[in-house]
PDB file of N, CA and C in Angstrom:
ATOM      1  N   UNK A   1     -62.584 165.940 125.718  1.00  0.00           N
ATOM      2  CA  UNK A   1     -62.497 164.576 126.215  1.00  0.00           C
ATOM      3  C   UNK A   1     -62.055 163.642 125.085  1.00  0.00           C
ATOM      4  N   UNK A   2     -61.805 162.652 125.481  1.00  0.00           N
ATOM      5  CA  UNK A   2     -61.214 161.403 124.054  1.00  0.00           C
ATOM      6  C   UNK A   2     -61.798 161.147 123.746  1.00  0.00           C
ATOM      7  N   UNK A   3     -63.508 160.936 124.599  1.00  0.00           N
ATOM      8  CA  UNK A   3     -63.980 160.045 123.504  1.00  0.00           C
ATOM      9  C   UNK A   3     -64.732 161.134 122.085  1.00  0.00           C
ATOM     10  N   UNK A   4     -64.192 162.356 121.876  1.00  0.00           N
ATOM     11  CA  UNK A   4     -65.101 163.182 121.061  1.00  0.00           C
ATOM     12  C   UNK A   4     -64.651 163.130 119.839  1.00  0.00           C
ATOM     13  N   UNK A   5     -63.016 162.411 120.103  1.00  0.00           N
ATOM     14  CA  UNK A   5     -62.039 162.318 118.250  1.00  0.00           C
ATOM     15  C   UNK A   5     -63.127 161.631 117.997  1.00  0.00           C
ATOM     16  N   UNK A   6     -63.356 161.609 116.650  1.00  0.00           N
ATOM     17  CA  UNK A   6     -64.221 160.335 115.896  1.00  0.00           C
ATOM     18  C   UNK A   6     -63.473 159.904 114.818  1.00  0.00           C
ATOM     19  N   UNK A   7     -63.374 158.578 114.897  1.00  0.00           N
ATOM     20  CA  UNK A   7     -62.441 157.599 114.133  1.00  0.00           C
ATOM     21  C   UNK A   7     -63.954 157.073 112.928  1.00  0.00           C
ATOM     22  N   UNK A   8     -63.427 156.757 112.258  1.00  0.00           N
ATOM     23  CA  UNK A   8     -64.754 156.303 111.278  1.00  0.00           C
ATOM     24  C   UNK A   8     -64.200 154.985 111.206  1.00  0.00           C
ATOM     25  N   UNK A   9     -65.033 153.834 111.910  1.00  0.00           N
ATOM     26  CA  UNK A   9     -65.475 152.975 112.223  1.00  0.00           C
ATOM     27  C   UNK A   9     -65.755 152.231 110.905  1.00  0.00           C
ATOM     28  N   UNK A  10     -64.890 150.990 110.657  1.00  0.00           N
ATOM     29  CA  UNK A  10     -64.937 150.203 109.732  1.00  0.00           C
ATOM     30  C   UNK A  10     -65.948 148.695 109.800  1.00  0.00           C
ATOM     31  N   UNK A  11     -66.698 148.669 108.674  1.00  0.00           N
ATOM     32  CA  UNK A  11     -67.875 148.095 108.940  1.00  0.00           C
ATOM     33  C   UNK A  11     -67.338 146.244 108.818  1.00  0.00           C
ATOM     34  N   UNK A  12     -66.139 146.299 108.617  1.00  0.00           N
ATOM     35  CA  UNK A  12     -65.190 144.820 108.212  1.00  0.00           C
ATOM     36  C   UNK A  12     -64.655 144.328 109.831  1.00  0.00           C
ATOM     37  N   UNK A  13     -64.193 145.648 110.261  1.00  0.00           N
ATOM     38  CA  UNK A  13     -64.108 145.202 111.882  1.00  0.00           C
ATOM     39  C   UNK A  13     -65.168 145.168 112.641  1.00  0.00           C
ATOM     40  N   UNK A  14     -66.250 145.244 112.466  1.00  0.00           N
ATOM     41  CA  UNK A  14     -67.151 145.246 113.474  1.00  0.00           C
ATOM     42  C   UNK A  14     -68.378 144.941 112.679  1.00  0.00           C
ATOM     43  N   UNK A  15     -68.460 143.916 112.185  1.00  0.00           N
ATOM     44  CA  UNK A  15     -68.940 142.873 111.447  1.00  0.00           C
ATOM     45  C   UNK A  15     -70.346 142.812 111.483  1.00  0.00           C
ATOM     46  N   UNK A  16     -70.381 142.365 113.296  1.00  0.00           N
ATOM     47  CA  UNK A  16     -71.682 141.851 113.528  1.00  0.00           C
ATOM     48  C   UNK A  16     -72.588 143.007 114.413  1.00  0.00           C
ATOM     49  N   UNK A  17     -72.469 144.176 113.715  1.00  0.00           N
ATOM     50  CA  UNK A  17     -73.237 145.272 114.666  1.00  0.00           C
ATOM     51  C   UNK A  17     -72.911 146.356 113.840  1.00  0.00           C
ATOM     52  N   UNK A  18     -74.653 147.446 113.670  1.00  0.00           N
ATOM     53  CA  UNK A  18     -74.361 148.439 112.450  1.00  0.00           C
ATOM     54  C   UNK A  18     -73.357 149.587 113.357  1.00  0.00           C
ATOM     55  N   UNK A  19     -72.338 150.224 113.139  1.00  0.00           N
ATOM     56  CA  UNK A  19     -71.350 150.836 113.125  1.00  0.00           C
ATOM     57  C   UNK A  19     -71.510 152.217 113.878  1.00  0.00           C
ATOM     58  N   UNK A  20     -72.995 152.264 113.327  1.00  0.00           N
ATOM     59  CA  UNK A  20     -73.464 153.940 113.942  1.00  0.00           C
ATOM     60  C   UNK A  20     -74.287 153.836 115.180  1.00  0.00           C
ATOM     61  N   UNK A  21     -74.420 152.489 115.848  1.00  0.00           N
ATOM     62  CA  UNK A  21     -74.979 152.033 116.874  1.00  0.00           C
ATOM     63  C   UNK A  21     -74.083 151.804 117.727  1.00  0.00           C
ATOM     64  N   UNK A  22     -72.450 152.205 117.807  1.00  0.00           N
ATOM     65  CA  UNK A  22     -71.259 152.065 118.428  1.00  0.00           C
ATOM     66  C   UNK A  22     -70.997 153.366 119.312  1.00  0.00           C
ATOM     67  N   UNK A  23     -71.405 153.453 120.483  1.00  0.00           N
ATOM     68  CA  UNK A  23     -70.730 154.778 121.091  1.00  0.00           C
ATOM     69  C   UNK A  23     -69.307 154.633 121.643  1.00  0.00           C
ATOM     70  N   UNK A  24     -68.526 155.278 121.599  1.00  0.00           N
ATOM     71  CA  UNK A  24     -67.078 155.243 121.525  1.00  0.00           C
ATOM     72  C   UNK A  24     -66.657 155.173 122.811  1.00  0.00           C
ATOM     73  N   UNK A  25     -67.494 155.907 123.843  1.00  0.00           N
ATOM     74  CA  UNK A  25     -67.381 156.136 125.229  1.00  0.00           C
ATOM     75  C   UNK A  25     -67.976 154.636 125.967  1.00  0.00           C
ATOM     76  N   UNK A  26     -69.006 154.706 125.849  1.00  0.00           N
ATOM     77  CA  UNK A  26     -69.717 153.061 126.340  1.00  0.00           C
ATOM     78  C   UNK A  26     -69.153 151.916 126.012  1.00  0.00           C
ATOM     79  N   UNK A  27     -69.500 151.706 124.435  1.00  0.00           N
ATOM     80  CA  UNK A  27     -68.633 150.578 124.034  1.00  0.00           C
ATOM     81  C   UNK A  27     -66.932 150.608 123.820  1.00  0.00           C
ATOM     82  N   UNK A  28     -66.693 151.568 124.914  1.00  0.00           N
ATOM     83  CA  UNK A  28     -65.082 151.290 124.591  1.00  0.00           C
ATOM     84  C   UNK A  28     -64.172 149.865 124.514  1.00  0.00           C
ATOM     85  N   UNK A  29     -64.906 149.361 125.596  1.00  0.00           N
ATOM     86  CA  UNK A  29     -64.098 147.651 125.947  1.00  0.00           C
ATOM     87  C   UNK A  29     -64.315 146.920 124.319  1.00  0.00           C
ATOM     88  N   UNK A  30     -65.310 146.734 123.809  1.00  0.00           N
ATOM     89  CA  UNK A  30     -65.644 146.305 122.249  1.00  0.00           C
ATOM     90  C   UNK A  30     -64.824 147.047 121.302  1.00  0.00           C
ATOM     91  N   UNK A  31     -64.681 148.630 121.317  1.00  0.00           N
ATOM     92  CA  UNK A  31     -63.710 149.076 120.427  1.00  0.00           C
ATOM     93  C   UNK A  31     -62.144 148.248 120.545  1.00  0.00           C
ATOM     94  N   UNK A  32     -61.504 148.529 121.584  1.00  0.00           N
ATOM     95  CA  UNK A  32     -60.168 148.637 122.408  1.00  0.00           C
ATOM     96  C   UNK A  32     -60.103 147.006 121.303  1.00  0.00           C
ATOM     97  N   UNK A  33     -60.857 145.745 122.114  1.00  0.00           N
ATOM     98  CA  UNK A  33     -60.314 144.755 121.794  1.00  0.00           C
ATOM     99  C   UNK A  33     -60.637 144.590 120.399  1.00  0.00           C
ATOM    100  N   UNK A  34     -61.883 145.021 119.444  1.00  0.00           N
ATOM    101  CA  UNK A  34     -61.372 144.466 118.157  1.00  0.00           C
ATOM    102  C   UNK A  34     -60.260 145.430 117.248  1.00  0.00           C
ATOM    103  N   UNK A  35     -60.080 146.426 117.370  1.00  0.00           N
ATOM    104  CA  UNK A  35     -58.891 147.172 117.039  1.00  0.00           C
ATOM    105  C   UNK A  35     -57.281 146.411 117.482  1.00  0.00           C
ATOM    106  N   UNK A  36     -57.550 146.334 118.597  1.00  0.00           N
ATOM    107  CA  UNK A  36     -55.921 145.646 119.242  1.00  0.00           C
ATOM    108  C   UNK A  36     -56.172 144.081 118.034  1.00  0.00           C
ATOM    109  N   UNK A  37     -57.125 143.345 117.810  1.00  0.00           N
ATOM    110  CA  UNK A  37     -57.194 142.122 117.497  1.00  0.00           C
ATOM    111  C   UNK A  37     -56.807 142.288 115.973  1.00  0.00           C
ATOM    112  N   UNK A  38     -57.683 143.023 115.354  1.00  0.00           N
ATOM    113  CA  UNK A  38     -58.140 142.970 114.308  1.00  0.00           C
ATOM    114  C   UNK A  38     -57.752 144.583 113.170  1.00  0.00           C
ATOM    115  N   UNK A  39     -57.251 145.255 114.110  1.00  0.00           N
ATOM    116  CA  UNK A  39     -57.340 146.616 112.950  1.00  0.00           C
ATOM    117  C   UNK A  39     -55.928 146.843 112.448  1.00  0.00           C
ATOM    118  N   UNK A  40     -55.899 148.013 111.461  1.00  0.00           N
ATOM    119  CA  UNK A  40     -55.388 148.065 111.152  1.00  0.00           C
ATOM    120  C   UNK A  40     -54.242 149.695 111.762  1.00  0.00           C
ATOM    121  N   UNK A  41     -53.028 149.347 111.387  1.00  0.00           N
ATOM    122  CA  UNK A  41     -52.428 150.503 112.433  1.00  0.00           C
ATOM    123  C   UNK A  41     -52.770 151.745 112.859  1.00  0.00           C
ATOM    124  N   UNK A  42     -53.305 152.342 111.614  1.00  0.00           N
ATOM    125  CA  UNK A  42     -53.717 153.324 111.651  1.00  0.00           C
ATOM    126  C   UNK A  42     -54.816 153.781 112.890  1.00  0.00           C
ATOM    127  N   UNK A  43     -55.820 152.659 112.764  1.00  0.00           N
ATOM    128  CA  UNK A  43     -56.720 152.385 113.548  1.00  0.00           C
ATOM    129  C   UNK A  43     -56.364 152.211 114.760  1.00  0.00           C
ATOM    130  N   UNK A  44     -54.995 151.108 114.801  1.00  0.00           N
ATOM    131  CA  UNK A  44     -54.304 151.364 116.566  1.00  0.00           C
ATOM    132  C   UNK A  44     -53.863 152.580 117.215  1.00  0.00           C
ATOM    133  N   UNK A  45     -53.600 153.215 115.975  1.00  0.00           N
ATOM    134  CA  UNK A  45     -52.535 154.375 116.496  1.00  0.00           C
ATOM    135  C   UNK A  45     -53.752 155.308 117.083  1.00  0.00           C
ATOM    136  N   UNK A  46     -54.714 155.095 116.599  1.00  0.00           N
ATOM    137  CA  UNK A  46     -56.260 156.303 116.808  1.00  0.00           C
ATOM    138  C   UNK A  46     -56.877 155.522 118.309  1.00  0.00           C
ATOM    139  N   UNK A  47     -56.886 154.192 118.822  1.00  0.00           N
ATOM    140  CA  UNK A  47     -57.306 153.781 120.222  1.00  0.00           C
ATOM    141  C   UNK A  47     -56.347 154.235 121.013  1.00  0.00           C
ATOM    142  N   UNK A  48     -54.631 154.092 120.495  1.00  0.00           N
ATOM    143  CA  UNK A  48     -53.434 154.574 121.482  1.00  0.00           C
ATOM    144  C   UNK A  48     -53.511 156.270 121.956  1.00  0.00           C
ATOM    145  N   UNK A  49     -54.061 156.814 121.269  1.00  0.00           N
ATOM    146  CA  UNK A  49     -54.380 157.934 121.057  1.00  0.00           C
ATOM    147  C   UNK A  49     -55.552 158.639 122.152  1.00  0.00           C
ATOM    148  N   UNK A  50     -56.394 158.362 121.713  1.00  0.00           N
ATOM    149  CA  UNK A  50     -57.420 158.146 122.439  1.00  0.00           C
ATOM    150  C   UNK A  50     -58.249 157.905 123.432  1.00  0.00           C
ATOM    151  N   UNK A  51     -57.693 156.575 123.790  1.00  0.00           N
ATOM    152  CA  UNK A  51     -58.525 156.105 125.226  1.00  0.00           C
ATOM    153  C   UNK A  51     -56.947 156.129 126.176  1.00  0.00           C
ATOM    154  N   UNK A  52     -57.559 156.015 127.257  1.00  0.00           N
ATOM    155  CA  UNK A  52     -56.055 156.232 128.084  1.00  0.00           C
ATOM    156  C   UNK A  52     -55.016 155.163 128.238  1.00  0.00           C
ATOM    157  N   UNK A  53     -54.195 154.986 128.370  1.00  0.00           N
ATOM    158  CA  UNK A  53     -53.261 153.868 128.507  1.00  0.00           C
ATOM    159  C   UNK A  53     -54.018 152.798 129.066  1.00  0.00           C
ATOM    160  N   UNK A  54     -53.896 153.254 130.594  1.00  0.00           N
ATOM    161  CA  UNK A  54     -54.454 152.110 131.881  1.00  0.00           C
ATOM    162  C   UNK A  54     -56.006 151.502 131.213  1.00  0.00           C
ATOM    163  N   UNK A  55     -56.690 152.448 130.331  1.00  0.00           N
ATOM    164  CA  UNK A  55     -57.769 151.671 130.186  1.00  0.00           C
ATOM    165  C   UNK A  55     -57.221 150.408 129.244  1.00  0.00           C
ATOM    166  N   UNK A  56     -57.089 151.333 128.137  1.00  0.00           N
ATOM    167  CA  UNK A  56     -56.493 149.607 127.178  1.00  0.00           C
ATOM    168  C   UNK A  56     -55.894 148.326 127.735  1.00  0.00           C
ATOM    169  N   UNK A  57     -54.968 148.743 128.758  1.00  0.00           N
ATOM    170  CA  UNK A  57     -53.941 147.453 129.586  1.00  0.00           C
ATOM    171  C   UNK A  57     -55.426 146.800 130.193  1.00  0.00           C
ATOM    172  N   UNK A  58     -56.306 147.447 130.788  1.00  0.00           N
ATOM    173  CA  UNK A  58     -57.669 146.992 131.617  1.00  0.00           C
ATOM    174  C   UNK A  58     -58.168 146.312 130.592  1.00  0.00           C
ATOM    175  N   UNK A  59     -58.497 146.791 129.591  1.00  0.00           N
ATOM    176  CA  UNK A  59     -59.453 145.811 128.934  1.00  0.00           C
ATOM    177  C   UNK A  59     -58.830 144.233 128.676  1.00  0.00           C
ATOM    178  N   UNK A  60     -57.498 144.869 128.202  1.00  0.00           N
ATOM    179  CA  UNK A  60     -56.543 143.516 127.451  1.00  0.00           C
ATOM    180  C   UNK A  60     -56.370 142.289 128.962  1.00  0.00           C
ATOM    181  N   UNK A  61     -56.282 142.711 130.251  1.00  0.00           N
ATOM    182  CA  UNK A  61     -56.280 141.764 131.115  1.00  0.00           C
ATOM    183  C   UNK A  61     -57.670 141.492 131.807  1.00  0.00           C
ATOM    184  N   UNK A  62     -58.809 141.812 130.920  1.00  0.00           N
ATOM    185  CA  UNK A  62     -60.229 141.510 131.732  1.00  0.00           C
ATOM    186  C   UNK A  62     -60.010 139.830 131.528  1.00  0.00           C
ATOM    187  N   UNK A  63     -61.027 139.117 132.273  1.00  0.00           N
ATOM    188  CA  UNK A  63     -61.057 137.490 132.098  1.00  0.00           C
ATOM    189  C   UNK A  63     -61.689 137.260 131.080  1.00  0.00           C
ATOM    190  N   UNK A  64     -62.807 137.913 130.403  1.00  0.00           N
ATOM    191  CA  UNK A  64     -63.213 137.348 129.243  1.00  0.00           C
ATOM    192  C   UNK A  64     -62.594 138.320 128.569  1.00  0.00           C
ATOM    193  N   UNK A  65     -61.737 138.934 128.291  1.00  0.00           N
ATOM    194  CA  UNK A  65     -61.021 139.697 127.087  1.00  0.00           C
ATOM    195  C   UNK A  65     -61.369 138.763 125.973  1.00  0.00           C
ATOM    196  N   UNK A  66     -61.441 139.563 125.143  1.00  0.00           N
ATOM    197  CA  UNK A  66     -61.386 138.804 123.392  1.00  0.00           C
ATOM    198  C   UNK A  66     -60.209 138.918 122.813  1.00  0.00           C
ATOM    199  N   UNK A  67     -59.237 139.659 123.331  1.00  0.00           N
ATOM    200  CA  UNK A  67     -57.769 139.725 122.671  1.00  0.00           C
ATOM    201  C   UNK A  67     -57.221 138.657 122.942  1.00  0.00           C
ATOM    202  N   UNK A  68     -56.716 138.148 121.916  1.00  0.00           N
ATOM    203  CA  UNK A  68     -56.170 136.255 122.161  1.00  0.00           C
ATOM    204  C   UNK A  68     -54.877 136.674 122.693  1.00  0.00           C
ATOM    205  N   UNK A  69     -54.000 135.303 123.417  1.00  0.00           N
ATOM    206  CA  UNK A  69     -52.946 135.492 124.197  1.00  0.00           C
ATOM    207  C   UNK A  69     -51.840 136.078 123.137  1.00  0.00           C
ATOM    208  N   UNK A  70     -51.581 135.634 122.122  1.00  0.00           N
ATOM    209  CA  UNK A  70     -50.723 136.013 121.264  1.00  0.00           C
ATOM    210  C   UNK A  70     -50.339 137.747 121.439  1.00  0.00           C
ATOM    211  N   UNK A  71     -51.821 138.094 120.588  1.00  0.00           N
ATOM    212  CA  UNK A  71     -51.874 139.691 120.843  1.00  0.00           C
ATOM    213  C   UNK A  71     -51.703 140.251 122.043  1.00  0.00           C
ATOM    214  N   UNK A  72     -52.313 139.703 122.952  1.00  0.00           N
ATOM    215  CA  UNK A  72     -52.135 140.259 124.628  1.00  0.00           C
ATOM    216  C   UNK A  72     -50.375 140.351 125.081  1.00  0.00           C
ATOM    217  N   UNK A  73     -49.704 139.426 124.327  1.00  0.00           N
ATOM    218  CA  UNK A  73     -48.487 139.780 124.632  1.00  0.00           C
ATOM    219  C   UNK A  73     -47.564 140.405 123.835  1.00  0.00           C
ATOM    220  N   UNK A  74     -47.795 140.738 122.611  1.00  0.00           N
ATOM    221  CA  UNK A  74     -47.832 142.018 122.042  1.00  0.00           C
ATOM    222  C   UNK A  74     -47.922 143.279 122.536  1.00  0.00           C
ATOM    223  N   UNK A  75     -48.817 143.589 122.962  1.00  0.00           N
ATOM    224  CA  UNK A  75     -49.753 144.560 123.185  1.00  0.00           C
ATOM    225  C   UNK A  75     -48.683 144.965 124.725  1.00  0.00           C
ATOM    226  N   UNK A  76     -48.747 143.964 125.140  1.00  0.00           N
ATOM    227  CA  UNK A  76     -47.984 143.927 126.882  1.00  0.00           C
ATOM    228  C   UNK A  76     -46.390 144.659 126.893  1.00  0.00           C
ATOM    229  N   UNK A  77     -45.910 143.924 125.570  1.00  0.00           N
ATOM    230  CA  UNK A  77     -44.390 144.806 125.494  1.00  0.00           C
ATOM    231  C   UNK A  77     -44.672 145.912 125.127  1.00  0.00           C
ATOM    232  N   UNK A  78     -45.524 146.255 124.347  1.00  0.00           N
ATOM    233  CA  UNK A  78     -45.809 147.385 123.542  1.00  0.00           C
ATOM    234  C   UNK A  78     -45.990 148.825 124.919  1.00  0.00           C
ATOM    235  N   UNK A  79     -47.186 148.720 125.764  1.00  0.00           N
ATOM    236  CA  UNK A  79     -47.616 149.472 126.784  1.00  0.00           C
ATOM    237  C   UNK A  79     -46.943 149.159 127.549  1.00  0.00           C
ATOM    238  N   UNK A  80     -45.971 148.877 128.119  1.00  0.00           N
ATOM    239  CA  UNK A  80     -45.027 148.719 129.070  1.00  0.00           C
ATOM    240  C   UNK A  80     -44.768 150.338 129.407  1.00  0.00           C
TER     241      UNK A  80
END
């Protein structure tokens, strides 16, 4: 399954919560958007990887998404 890769979780992106308290499967919507926001490629290339397309596009158009519009339309040409 995807969620079993394990990415090692940077304690700079995810600031406000200890790192090993992150399940990859549950908290996916929290991964997806601070990675798309905030990470670094490598790190994108490991969510693109990973979680399925349609989920990422899902998270990036939820109503409270945290991915700001900028990135969201990024992200939009990108998964096309």
């Amino acid at each position: 399954m995807w969620y079993n890769t394990v990415m090692k979780l940077r304690k700079s992106l995810f600031w406000d919560t200890d790192t090993k308290n992150i399940d990859l499967k549950k908290n996916a919507r929290y991964v997806i958007e601070r990675v798309l926001e905030f990470g670094y490629p490598k790190e994108v290339g490991w969510v693109m990887k990973n979680y399925p397309k349609s989920t990422v596009k899902n998270v990036m158009n939820l109503p409270r998404s945290q991915v700001r519009p900028k990135s969201k339309a990024l992200w939009s040409l990108i998964l096309k």
